[in-house]
N, C-alpha and C. Protein backbone atom coordinates (compact mmCIF):
# COMPACT_ATOMS: atom_id res chain seq x y z
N UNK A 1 0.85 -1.18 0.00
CA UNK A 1 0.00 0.00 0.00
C UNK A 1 0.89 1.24 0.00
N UNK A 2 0.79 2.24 -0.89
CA UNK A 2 1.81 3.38 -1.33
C UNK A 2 1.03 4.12 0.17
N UNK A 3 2.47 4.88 0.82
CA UNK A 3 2.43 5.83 1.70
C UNK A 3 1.26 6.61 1.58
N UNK A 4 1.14 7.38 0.90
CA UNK A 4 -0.13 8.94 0.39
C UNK A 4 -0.49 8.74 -0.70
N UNK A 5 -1.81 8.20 -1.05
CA UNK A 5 -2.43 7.75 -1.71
C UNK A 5 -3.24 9.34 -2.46
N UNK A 6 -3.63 8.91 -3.64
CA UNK A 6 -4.12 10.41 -4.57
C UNK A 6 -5.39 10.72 -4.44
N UNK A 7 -5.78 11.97 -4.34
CA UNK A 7 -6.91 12.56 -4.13
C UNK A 7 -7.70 12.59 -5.22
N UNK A 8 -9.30 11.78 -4.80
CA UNK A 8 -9.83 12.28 -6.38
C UNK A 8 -10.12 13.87 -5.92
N UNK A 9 -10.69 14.66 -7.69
CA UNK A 9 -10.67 15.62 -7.60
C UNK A 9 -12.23 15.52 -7.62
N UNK A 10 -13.16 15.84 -6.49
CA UNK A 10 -14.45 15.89 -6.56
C UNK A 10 -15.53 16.49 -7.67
N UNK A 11 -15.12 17.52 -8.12
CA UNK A 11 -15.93 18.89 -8.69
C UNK A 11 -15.64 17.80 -10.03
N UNK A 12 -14.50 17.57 -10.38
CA UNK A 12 -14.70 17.02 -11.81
C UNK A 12 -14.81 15.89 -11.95
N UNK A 13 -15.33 14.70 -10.81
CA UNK A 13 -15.98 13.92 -10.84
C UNK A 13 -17.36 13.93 -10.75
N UNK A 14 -18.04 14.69 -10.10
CA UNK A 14 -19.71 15.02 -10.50
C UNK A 14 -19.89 15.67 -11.50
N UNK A 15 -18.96 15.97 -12.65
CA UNK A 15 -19.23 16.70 -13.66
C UNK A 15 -19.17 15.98 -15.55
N UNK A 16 -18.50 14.87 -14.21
CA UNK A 16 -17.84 13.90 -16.05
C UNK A 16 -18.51 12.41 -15.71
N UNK A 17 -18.79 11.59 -16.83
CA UNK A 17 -18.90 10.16 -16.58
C UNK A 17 -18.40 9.42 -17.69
N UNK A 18 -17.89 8.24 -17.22
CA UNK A 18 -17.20 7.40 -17.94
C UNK A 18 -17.91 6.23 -18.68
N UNK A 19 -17.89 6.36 -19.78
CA UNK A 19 -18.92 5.25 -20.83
C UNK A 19 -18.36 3.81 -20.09
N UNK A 20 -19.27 2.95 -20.28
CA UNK A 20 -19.32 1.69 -19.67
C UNK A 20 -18.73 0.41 -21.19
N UNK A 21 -18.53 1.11 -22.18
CA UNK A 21 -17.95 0.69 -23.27
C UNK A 21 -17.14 -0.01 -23.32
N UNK A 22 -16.77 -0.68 -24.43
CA UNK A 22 -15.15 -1.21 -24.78
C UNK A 22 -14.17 -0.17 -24.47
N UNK A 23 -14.66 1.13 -25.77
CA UNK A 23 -13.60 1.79 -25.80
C UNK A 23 -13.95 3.19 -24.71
N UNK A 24 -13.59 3.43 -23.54
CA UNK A 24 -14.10 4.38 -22.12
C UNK A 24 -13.96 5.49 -22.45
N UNK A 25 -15.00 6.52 -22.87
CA UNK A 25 -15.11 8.06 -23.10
C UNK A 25 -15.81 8.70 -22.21
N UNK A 26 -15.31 9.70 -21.54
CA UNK A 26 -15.49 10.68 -20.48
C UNK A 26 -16.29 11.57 -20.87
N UNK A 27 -17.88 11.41 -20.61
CA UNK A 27 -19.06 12.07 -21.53
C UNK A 27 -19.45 14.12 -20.15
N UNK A 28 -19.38 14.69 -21.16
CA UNK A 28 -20.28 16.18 -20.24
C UNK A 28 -21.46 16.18 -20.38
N UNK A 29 -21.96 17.01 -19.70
CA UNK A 29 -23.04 18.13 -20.00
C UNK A 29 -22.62 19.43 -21.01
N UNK A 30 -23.57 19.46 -21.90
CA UNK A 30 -24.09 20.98 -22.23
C UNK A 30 -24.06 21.90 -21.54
N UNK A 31 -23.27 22.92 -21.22
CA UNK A 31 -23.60 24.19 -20.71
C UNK A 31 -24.84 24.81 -21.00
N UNK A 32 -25.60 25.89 -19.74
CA UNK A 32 -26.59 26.39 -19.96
C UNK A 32 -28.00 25.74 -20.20
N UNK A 33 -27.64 24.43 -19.10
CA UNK A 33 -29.06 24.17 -19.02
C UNK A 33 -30.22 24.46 -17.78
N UNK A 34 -29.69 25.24 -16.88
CA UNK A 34 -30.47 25.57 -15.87
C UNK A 34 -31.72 26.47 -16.04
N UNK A 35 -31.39 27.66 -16.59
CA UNK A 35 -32.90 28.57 -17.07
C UNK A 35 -32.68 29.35 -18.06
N UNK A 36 -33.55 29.94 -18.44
CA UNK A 36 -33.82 31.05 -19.49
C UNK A 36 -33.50 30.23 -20.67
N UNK A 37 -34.06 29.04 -20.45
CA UNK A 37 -34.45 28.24 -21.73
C UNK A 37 -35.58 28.12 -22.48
N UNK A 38 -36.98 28.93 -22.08
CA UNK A 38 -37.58 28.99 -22.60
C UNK A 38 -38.05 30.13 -24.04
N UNK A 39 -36.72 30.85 -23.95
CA UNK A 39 -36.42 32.34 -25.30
C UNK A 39 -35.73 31.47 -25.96
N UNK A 40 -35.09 30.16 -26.01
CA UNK A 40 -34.30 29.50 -26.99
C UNK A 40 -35.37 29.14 -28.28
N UNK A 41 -34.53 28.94 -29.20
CA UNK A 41 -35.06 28.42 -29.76
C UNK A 41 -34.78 26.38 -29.74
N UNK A 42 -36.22 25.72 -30.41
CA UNK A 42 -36.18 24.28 -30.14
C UNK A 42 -34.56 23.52 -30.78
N UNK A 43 -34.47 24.01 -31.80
CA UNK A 43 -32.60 23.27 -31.91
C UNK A 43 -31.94 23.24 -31.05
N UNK A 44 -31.57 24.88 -30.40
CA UNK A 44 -30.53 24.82 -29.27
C UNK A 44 -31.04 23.94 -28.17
N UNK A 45 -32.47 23.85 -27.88
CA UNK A 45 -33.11 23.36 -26.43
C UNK A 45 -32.93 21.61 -26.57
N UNK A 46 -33.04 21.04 -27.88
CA UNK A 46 -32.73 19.95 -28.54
C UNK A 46 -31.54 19.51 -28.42
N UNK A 47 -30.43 20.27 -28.38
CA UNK A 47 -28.99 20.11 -28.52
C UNK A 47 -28.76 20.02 -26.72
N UNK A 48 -28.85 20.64 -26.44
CA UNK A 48 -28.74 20.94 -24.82
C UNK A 48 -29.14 19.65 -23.99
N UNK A 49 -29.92 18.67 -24.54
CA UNK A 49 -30.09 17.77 -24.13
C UNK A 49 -29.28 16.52 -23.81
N UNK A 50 -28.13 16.82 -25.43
CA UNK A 50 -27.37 15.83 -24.99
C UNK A 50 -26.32 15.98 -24.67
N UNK A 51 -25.62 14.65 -24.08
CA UNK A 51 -24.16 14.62 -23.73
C UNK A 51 -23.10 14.65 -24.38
N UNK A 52 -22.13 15.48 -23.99
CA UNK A 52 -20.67 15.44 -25.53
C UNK A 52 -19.39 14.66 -25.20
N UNK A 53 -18.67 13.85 -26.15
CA UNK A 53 -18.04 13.90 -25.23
C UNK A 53 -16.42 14.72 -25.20
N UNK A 54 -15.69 14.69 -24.22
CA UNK A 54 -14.97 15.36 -23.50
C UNK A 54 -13.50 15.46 -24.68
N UNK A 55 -13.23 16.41 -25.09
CA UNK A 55 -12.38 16.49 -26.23
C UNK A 55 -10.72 16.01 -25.64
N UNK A 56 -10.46 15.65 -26.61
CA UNK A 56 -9.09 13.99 -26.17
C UNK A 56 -8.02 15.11 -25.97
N UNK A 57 -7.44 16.51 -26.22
CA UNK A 57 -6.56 17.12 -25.49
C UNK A 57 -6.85 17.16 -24.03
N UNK A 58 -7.89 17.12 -23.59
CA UNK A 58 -8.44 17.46 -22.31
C UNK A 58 -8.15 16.50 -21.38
N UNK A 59 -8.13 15.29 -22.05
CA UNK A 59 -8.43 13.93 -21.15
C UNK A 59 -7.12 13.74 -20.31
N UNK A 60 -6.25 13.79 -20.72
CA UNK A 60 -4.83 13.65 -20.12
C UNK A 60 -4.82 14.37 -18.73
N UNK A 61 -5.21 15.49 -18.94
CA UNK A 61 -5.27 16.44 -17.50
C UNK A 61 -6.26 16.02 -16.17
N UNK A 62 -7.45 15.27 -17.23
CA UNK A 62 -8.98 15.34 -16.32
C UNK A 62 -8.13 13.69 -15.70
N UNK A 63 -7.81 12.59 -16.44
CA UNK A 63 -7.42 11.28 -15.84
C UNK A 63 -6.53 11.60 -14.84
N UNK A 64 -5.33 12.80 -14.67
CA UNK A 64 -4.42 13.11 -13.63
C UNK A 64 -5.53 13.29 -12.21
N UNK A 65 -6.77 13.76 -12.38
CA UNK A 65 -7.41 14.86 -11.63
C UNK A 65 -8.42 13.63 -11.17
N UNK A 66 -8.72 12.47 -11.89
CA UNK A 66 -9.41 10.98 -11.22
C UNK A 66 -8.42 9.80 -11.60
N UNK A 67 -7.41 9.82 -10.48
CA UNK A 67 -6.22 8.88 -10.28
C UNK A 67 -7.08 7.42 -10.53
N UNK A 68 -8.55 7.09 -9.68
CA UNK A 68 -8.96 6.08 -9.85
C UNK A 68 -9.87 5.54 -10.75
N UNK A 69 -10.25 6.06 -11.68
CA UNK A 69 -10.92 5.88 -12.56
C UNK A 69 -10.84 5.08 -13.62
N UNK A 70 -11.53 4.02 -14.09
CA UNK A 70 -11.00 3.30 -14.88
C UNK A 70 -10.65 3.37 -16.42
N UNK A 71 -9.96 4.48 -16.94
CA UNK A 71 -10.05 4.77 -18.07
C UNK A 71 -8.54 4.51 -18.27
């Protein structure tokens, strides 16, 4: 058992999830889904719905930031 073991990073673990896949992609949220969604129009409100996922420069930093994660 290593001395000091790594901290997950909380905030960007309730914020990301990991596909249950072969190949494991670290899916978001859409920004801007809390309010003043009803002046949108239906595309954007359509789009907002789904999940993206997490662009592959990014991932390197976010896997440092969930040591335990299985990706």
């Amino acid at each position: 058992m290593p001395k000091n073991k790594m901290k997950t990073h909380k905030a960007t673990a309730k914020r990301l999830r990991l596909t249950g896949g072969k190949v494991k992609k670290f899916m978001k949220r859409t920004a801007g889904q809390d309010h003043f969604n009803s002046r949108e129009r239906g595309t954007t409100t359509m789009g907002k719905r789904r999940d993206f996922e997490l662009h592959t420069a990014t991932v390197a930093a976010v896997k440092k930031l969930l040591p335990y994660s299985k990706a």
